[in-house]
Protein backbone atom coordinates (compact mmCIF):
# COMPACT_ATOMS: atom_id res chain seq x y z
CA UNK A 1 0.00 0.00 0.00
CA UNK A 2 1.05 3.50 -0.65
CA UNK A 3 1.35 5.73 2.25
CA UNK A 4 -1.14 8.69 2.74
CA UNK A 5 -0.23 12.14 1.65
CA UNK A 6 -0.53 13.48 5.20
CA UNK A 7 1.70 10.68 6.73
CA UNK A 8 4.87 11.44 4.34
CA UNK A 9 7.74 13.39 5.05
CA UNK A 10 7.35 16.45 4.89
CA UNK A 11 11.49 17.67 5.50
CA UNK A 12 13.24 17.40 2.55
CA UNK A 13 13.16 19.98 -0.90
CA UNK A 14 9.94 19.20 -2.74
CA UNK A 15 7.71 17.76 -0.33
CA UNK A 16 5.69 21.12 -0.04
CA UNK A 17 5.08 20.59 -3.91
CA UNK A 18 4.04 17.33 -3.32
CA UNK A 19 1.88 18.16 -0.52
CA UNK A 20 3.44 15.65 2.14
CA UNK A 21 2.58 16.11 5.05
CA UNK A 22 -0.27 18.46 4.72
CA UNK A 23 -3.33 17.84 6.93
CA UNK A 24 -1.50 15.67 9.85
CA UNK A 25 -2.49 15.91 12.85
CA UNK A 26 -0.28 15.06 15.63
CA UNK A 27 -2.12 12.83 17.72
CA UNK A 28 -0.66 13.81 21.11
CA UNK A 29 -1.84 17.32 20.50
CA UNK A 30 -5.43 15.79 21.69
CA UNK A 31 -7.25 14.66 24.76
CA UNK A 32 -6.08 10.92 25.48
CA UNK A 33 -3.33 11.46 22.86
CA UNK A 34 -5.86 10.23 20.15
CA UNK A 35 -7.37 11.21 16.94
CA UNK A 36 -9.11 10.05 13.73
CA UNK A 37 -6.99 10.17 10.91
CA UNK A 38 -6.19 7.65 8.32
CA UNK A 39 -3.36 5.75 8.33
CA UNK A 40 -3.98 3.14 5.67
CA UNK A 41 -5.11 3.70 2.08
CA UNK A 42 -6.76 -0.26 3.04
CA UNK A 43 -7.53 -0.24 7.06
CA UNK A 44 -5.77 -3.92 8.42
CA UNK A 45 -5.60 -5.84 11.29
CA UNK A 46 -2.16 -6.53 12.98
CA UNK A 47 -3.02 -7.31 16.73
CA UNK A 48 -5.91 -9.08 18.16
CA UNK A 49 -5.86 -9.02 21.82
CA UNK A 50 -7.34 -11.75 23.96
CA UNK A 51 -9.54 -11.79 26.37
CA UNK A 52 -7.17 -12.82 28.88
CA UNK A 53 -5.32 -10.77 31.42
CA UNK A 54 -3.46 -7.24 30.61
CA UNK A 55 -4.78 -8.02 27.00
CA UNK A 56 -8.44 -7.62 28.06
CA UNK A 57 -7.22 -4.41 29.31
CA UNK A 58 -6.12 -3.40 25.54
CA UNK A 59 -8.79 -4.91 24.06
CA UNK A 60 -10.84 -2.66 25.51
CA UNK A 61 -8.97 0.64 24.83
CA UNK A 62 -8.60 -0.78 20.86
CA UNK A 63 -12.26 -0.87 21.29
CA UNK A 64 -12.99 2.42 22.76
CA UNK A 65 -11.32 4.15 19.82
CA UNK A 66 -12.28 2.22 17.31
CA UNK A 67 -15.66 4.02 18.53
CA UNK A 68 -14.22 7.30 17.66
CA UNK A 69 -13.31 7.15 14.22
């Protein structure tokens, strides 16, 4: 997958032609050091917590923001 716009470096000559970077939003500049942005042109799954012990405890968090996007 190709990365989105927003994500890409934005620190080298060009990239303000190119519009990297433009429209990210730092995540840690919000409350619980969350936001909704897009991070994959195709959305995946790479963890799946389970239901066992600190896990459950993740699960749960994954959860709650998967709420707010």
């Amino acid at each position: 997958q190709e990365v989105p716009g927003h994500l890409r470096d934005s620190h080298y000559t060009g990239a303000k032609r190119l519009n990297a970077g433009k429209g990210y939003k730092y995540p840690h500049d919000y409350d619980g050091h969350f936001i909704s942005q897009k991070y994959m042109v195709k959305p995946e799954r790479f963890y799946r917590p389970s239901g066992e012990g600190y896990e459950k405890t993740i699960s749960e968090i994954m959860e709650s923001r998967r709420k707010r996007t």
